[in-house]
C-alpha atoms as a PDB file:
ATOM      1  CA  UNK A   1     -18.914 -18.762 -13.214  1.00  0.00           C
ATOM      2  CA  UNK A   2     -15.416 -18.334 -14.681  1.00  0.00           C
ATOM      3  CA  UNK A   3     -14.300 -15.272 -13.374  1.00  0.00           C
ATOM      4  CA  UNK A   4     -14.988 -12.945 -10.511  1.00  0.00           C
ATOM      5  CA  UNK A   5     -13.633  -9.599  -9.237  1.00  0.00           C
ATOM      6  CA  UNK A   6     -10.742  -9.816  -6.963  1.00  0.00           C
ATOM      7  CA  UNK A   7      -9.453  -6.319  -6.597  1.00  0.00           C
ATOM      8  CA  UNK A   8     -10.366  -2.838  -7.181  1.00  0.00           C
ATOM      9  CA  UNK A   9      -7.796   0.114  -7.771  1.00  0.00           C
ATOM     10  CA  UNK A  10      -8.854   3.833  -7.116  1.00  0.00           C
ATOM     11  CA  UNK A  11      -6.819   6.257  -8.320  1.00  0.00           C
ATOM     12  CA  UNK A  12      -5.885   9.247  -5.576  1.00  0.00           C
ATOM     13  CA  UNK A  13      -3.515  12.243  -5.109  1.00  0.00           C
ATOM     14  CA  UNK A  14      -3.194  12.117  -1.289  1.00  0.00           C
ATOM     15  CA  UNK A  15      -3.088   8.505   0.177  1.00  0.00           C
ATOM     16  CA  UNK A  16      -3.808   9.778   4.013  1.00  0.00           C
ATOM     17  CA  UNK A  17      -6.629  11.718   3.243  1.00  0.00           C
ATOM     18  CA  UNK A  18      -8.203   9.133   1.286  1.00  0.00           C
ATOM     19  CA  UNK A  19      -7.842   6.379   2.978  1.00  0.00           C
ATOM     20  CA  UNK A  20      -9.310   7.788   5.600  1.00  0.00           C
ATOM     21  CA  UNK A  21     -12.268   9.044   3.609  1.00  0.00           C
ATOM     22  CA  UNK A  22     -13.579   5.374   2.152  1.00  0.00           C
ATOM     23  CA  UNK A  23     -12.768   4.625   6.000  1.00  0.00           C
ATOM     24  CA  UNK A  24     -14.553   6.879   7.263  1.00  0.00           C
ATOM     25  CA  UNK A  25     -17.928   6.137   4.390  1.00  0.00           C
ATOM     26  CA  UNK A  26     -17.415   2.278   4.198  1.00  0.00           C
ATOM     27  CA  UNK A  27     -16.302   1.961   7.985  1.00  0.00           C
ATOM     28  CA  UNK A  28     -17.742   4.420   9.985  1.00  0.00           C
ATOM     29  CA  UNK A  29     -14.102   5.397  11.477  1.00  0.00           C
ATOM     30  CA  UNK A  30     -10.296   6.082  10.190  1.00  0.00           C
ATOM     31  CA  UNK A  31      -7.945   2.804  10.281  1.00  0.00           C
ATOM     32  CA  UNK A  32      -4.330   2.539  11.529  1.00  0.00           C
ATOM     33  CA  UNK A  33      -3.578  -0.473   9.893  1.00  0.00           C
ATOM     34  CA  UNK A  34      -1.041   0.162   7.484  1.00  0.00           C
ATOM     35  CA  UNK A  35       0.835  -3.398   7.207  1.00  0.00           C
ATOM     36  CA  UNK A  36       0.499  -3.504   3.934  1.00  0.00           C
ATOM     37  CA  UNK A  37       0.619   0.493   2.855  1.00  0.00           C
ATOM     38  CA  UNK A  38       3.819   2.370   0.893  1.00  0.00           C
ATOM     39  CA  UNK A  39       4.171   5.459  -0.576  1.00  0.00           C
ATOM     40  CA  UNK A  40       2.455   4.427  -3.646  1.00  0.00           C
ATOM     41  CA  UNK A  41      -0.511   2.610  -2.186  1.00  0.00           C
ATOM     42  CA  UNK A  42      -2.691   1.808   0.220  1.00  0.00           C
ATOM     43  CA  UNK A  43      -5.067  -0.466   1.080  1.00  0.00           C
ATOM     44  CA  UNK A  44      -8.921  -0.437   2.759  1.00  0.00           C
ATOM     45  CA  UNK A  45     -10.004  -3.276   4.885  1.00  0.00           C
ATOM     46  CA  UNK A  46     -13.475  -4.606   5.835  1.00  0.00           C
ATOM     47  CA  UNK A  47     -15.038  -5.856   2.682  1.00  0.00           C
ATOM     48  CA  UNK A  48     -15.125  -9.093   0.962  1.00  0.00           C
ATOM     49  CA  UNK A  49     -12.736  -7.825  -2.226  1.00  0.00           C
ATOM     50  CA  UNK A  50      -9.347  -6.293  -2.299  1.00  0.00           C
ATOM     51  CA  UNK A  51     -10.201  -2.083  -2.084  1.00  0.00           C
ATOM     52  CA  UNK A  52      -6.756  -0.591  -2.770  1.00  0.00           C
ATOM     53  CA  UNK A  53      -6.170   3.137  -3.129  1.00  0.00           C
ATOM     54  CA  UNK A  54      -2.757   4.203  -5.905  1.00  0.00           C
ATOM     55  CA  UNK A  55      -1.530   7.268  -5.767  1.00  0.00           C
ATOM     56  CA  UNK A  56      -1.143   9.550  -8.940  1.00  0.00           C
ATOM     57  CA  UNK A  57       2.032  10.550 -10.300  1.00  0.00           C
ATOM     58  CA  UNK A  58       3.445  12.178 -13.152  1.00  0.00           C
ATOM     59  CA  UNK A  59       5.482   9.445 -14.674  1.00  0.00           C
ATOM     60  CA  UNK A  60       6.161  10.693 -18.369  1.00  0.00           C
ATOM     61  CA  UNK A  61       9.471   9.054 -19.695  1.00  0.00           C
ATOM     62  CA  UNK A  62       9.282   5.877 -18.095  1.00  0.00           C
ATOM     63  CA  UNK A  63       8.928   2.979 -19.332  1.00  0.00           C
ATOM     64  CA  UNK A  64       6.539   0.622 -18.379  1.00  0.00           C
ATOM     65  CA  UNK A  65       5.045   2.614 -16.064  1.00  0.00           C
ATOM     66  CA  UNK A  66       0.868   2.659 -16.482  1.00  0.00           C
ATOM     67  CA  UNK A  67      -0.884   5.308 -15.165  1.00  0.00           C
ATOM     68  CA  UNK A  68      -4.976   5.505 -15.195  1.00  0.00           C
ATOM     69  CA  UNK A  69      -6.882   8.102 -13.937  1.00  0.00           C
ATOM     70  CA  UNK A  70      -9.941   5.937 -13.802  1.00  0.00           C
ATOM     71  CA  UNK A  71     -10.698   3.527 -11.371  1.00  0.00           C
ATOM     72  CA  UNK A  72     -10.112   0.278 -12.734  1.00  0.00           C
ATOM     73  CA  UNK A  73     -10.601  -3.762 -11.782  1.00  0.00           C
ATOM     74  CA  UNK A  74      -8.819  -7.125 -11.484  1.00  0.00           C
ATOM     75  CA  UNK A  75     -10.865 -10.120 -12.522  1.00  0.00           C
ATOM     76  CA  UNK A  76      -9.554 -13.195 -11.356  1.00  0.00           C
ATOM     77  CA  UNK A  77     -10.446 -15.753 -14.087  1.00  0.00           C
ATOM     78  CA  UNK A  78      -9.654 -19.585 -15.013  1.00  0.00           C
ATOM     79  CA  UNK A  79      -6.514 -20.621 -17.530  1.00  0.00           C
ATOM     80  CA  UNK A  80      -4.840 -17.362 -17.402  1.00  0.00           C
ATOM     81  CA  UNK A  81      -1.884 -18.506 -19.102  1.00  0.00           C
ATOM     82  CA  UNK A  82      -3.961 -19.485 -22.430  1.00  0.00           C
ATOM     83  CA  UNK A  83      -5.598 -16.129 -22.464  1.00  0.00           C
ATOM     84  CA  UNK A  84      -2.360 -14.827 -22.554  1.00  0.00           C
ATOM     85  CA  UNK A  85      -1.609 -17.304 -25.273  1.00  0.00           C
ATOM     86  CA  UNK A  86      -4.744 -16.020 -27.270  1.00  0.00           C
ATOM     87  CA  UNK A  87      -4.021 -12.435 -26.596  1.00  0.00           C
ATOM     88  CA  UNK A  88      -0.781 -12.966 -28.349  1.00  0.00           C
ATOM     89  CA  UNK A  89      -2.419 -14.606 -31.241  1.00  0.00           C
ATOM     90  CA  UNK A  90      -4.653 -11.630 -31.432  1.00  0.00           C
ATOM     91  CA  UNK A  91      -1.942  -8.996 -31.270  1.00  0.00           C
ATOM     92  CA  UNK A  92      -3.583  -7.663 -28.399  1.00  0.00           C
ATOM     93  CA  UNK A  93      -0.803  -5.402 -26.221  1.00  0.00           C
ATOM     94  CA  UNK A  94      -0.471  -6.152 -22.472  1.00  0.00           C
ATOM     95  CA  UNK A  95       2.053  -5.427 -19.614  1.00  0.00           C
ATOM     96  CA  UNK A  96       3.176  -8.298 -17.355  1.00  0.00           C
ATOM     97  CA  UNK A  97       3.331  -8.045 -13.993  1.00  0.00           C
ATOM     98  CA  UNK A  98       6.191 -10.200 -12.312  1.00  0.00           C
ATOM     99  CA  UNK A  99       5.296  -9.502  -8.486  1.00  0.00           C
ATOM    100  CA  UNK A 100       1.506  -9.825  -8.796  1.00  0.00           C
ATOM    101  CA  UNK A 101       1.726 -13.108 -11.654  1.00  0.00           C
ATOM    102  CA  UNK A 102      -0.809 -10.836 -13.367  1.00  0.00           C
ATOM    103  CA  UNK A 103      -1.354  -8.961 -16.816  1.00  0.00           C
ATOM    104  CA  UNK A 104      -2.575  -5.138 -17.423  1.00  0.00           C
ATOM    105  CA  UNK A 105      -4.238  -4.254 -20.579  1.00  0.00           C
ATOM    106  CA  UNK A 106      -6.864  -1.800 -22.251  1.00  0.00           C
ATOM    107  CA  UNK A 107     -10.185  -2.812 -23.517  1.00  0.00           C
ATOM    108  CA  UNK A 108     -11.459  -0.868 -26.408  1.00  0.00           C
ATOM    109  CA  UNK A 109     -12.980   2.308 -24.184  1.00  0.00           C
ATOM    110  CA  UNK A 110      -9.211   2.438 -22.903  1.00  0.00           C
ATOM    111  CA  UNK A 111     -10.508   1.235 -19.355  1.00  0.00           C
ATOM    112  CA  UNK A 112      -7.250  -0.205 -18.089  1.00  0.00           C
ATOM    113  CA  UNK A 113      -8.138  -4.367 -16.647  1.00  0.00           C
ATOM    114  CA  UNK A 114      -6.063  -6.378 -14.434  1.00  0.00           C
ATOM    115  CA  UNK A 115      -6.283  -9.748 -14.975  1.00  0.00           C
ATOM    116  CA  UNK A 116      -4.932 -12.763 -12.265  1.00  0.00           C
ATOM    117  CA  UNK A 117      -5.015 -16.523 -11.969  1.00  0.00           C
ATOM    118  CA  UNK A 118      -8.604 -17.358 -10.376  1.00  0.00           C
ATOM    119  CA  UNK A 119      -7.333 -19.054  -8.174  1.00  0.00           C
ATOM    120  CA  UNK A 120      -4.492 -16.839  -7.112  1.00  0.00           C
ATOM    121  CA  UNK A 121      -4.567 -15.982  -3.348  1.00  0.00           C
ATOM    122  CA  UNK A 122      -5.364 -12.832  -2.193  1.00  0.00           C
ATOM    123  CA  UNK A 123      -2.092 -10.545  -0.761  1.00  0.00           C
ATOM    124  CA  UNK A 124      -4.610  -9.141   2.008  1.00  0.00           C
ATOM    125  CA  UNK A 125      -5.387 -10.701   5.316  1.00  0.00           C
ATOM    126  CA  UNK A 126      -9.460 -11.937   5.807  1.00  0.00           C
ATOM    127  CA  UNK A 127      -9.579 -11.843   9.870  1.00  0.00           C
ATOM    128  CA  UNK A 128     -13.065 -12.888   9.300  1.00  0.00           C
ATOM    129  CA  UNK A 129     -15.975 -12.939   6.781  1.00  0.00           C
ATOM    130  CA  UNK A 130     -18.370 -10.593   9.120  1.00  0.00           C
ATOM    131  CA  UNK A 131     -17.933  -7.990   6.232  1.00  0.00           C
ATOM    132  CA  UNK A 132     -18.922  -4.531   7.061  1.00  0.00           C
ATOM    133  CA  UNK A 133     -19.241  -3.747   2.848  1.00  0.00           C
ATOM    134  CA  UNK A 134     -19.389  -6.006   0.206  1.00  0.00           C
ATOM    135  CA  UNK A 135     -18.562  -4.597  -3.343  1.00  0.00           C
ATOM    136  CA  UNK A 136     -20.859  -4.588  -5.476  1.00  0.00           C
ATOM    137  CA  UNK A 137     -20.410  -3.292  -9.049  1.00  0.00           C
ATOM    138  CA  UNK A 138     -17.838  -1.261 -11.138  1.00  0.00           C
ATOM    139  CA  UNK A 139     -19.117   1.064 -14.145  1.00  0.00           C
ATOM    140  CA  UNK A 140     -16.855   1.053 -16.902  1.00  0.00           C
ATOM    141  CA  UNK A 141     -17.760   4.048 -19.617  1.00  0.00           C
ATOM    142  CA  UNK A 142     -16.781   3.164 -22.760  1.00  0.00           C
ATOM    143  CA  UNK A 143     -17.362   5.107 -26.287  1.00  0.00           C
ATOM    144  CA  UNK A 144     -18.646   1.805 -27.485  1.00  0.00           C
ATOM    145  CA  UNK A 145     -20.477  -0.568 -25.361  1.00  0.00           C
ATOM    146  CA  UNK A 146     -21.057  -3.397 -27.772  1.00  0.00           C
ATOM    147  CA  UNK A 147     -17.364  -3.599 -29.229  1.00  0.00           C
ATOM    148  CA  UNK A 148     -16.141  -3.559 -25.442  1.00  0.00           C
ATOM    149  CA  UNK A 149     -18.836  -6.177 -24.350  1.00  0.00           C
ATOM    150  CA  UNK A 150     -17.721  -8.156 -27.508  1.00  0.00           C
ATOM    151  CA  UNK A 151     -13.890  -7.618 -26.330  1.00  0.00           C
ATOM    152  CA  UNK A 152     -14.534  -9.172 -22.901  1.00  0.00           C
ATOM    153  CA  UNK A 153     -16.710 -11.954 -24.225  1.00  0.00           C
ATOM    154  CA  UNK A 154     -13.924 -13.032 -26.975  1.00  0.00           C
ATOM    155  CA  UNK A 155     -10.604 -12.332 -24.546  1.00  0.00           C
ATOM    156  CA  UNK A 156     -12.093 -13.502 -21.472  1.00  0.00           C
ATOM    157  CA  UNK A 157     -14.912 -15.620 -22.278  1.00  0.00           C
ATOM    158  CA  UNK A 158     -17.114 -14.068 -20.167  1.00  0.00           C
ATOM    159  CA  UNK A 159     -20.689 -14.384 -20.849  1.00  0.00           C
ATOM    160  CA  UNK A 160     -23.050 -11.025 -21.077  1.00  0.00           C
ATOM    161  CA  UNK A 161     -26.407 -10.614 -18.885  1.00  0.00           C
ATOM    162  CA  UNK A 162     -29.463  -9.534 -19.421  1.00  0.00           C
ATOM    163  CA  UNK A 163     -30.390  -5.448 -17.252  1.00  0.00           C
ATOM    164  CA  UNK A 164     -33.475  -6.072 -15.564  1.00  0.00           C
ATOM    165  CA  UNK A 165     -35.288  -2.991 -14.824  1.00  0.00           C
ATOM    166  CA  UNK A 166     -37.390  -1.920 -11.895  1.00  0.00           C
ATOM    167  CA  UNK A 167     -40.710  -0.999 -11.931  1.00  0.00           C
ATOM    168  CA  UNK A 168     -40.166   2.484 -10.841  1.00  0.00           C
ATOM    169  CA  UNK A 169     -37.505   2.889 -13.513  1.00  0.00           C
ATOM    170  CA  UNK A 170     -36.197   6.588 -13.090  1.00  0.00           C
ATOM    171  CA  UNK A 171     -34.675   8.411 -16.652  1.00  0.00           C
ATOM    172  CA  UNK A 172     -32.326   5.592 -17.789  1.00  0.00           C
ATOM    173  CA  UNK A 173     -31.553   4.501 -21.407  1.00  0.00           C
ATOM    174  CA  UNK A 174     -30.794   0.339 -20.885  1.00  0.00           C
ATOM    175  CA  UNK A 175     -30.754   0.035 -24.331  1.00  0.00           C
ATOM    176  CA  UNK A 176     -28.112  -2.451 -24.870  1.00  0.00           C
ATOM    177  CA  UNK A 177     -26.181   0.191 -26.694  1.00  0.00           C
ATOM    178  CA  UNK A 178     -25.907   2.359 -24.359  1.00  0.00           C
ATOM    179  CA  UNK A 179     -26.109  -0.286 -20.935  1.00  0.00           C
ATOM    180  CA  UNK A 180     -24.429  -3.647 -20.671  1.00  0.00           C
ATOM    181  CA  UNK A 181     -23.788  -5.994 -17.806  1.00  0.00           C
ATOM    182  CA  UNK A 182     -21.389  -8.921 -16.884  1.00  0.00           C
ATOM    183  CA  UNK A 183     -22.934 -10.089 -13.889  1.00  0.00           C
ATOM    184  CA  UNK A 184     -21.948 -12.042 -11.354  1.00  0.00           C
ATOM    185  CA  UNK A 185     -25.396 -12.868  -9.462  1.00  0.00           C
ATOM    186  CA  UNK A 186     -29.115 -11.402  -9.886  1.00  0.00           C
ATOM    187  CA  UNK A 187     -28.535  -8.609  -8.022  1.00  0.00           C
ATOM    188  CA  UNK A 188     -27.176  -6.773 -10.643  1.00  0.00           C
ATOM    189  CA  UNK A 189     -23.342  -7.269  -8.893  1.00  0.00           C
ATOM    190  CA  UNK A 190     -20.414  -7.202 -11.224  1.00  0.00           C
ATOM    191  CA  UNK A 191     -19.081  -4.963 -13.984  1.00  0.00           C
ATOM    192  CA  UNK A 192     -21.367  -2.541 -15.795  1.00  0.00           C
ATOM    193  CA  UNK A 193     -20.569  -0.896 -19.070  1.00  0.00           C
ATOM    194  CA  UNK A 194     -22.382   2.378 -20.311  1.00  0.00           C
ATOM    195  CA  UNK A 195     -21.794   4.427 -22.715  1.00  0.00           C
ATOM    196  CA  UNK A 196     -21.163   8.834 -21.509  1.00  0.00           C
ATOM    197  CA  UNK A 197     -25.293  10.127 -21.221  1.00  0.00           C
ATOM    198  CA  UNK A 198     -24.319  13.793 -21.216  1.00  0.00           C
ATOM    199  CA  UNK A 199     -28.079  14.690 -20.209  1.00  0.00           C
ATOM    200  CA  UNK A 200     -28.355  11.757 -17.472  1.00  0.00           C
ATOM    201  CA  UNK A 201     -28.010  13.910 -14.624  1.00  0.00           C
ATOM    202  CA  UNK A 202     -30.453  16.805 -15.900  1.00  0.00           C
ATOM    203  CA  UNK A 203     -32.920  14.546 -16.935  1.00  0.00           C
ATOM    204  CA  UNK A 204     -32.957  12.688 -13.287  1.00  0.00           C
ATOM    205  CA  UNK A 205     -32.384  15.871 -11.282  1.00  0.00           C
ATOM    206  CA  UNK A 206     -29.071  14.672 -10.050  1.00  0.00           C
ATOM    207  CA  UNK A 207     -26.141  16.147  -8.454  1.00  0.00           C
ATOM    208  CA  UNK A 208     -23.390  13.713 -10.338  1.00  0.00           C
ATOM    209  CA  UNK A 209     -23.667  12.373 -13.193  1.00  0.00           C
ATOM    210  CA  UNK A 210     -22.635   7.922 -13.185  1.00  0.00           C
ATOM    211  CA  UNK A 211     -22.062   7.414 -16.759  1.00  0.00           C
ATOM    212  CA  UNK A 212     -19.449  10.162 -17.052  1.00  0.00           C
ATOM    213  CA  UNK A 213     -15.919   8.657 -15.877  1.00  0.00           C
ATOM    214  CA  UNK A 214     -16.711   5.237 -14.370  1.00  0.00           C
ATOM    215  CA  UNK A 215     -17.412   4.037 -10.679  1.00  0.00           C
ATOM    216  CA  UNK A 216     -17.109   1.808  -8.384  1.00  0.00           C
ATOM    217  CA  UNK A 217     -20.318   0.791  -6.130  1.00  0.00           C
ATOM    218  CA  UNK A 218     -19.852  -0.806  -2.169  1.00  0.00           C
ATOM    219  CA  UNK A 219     -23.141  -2.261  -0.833  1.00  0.00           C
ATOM    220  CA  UNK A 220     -23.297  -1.207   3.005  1.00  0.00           C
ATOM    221  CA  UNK A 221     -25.585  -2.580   5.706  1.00  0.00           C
ATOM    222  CA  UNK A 222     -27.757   0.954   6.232  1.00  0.00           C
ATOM    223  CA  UNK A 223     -28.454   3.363   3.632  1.00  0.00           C
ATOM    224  CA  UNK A 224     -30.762   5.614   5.748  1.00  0.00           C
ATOM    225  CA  UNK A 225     -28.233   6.132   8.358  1.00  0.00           C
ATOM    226  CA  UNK A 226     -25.151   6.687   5.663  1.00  0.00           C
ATOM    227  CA  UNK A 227     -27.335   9.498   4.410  1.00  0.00           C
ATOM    228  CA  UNK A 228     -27.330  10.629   8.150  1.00  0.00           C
ATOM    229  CA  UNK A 229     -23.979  10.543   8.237  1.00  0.00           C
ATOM    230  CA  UNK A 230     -23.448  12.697   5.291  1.00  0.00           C
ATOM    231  CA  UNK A 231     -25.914  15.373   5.640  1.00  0.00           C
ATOM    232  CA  UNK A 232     -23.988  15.745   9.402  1.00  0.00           C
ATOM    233  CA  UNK A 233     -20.500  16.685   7.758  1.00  0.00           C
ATOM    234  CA  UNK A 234     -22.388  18.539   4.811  1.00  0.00           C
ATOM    235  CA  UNK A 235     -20.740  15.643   2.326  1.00  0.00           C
ATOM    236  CA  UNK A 236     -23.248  16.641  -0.953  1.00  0.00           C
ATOM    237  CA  UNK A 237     -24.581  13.734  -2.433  1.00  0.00           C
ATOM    238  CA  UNK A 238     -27.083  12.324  -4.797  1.00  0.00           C
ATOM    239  CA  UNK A 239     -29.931  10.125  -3.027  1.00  0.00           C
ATOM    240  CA  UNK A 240     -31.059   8.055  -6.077  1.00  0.00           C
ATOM    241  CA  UNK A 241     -33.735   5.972  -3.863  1.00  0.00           C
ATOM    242  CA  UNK A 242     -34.812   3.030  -6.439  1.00  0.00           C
ATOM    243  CA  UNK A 243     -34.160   3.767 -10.329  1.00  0.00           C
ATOM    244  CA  UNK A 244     -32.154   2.072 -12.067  1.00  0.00           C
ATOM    245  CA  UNK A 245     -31.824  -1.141 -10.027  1.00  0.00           C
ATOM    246  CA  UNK A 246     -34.660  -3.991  -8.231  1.00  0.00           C
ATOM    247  CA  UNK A 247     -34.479  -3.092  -4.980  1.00  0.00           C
ATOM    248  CA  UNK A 248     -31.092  -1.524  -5.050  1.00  0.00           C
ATOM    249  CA  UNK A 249     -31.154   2.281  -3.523  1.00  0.00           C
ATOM    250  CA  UNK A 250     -28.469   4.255  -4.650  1.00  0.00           C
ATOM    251  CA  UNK A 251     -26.671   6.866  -3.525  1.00  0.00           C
ATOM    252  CA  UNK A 252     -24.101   8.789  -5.578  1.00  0.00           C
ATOM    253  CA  UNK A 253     -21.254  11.073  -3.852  1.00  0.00           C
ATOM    254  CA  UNK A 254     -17.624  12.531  -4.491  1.00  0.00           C
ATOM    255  CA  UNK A 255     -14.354  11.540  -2.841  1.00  0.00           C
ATOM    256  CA  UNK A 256     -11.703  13.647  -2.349  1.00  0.00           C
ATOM    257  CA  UNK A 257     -10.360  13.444  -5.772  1.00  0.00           C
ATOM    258  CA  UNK A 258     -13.232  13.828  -7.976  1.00  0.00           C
ATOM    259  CA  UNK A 259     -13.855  10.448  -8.393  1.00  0.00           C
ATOM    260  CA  UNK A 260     -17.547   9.517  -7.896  1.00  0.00           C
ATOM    261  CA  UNK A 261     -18.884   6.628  -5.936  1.00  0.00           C
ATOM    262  CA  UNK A 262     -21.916   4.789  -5.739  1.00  0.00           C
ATOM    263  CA  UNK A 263     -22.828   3.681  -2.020  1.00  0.00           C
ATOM    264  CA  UNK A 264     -26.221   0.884  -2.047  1.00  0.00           C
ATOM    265  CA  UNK A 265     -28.055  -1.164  -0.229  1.00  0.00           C
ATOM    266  CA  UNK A 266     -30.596  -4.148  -1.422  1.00  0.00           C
ATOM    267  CA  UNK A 267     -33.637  -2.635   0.737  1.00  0.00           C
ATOM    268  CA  UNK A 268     -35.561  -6.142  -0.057  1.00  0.00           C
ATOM    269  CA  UNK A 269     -32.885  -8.243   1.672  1.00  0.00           C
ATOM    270  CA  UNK A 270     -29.502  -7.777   3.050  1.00  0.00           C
ATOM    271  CA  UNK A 271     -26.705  -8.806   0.979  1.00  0.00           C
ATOM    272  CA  UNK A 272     -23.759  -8.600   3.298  1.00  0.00           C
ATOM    273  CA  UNK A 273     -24.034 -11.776   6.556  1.00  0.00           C
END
């Protein structure tokens, strides 16, 4: 595998308040640890990828300054410096980033991507690999799946996979116009892009709606007592079960500013050690 997902970045209004919401659903409590947070970002600790929280701002007339209200990821990948090189051949725009060594650009949905040396090493501190969430996917929606699966697999040379579908497949379309994967095991982890399915949530019965907006997806160690959790502090959510996914149960839910997350679990066998 040439590339893998090293960071993702969730776009907030009120840093506090959110960082102590994905604490609160990813880690059961709020965090003090704030070495690494500003007034611009913060950052969530206990999973095995980089979860960092930007605040929005209104930053017309400035240059250089990107602004997404989407959550978007970094992929760490191999040879950075002749992607760039190929990018340039392709006329392709991008925004370097001197502190981070890493490039910003759209794909052709207008999902911003991050992209870093593979081997770059992370800017967070790993006090130990017992990981209390593991990340698991982000949803990109994009107007047209197949030219942004083609963009990725001509930029970046990553290499499309094939959706598997459960048995008890719920009201999903995984035709590969409307559902694509880059994956990064067979446990469906990695980046999924779909195309908006206005009816999805209608058809399903569901309170959100995934294919509207993008999401990112954390794999947690007990789905049955998350849901607990929720219906204690009257947190409305969607309880997929098994749909769209082997073995993955899904759970769909709001944070504090609109976006929506998916929270899972592998109910076969545990992915997180």
């Amino acid at each position: 595998m040439n590339w893998k997902l090293s960071r993702i970045s969730i776009p907030v209004f009120d840093l506090e308040k959110s960082k102590n919401f994905y604490n609160f659903l990813l880690n059961d409590k709020t965090s003090n640890d704030k070495n690494l947070d500003t007034n611009e970002e913060c950052f969530v600790f206990g999973g095995d990828i980089e979860l960092r929280l930007y605040k929005l701002k209104n930053e017309l007339g400035k240059d250089n300054i990107l602004q997404s209200r989407r959550t978007f990821p970094t992929i760490a990948l191999n040879e950075l410096d002749l992607i760039t090189k190929d990018l340039d051949k392709n006329n392709i725009n991008y925004s370097f980033n001197k502190s981070r060594h890493s490039i910003m650009l759209q794909e052709p949905g207008l999902n911003y991507i991050e992209l870093v040396e593979k081997d770059q090493t992370t800017q967070l501190p790993q006090k130990d690999f017992n990981y209390i969430w593991n990340f698991h996917h982000i949803n990109l929606e994009c107007y047209d799946v197949r030219l942004s699966v083609n963009f990725l697999n001509e930029n970046f040379n990553m290499t499309e996979g094939k959706w598997l579908a459960p048995p008890e497949l719920g009201d999903v379309n995984i035709n590969p116009n409307q559902l694509a994967i880059f994956n990064l095991d067979n446990n469906h982890s990695g980046i999924h892009i779909n195309k908006a399915d206005f009816l999805f949530s209608w058809r399903n019965k569901f309170i959100h709606n995934p294919t509207i907006g993008g999401h990112p997806a954390f794999n947690i160690k007990d789905i049955n007592q998350f849901l607990i959790k929720l219906e204690k502090l009257e947190i409305p959510f969607t309880d997929a079960k098994v749909y769209a996914m082997p073995d993955i149960h899904q759970v769909y839910l709001f944070d504090p500013n609109a976006n929506i997350i998916e929270i899972n679990q592998n109910i076969r066998k545990t992915q997180i050690k």
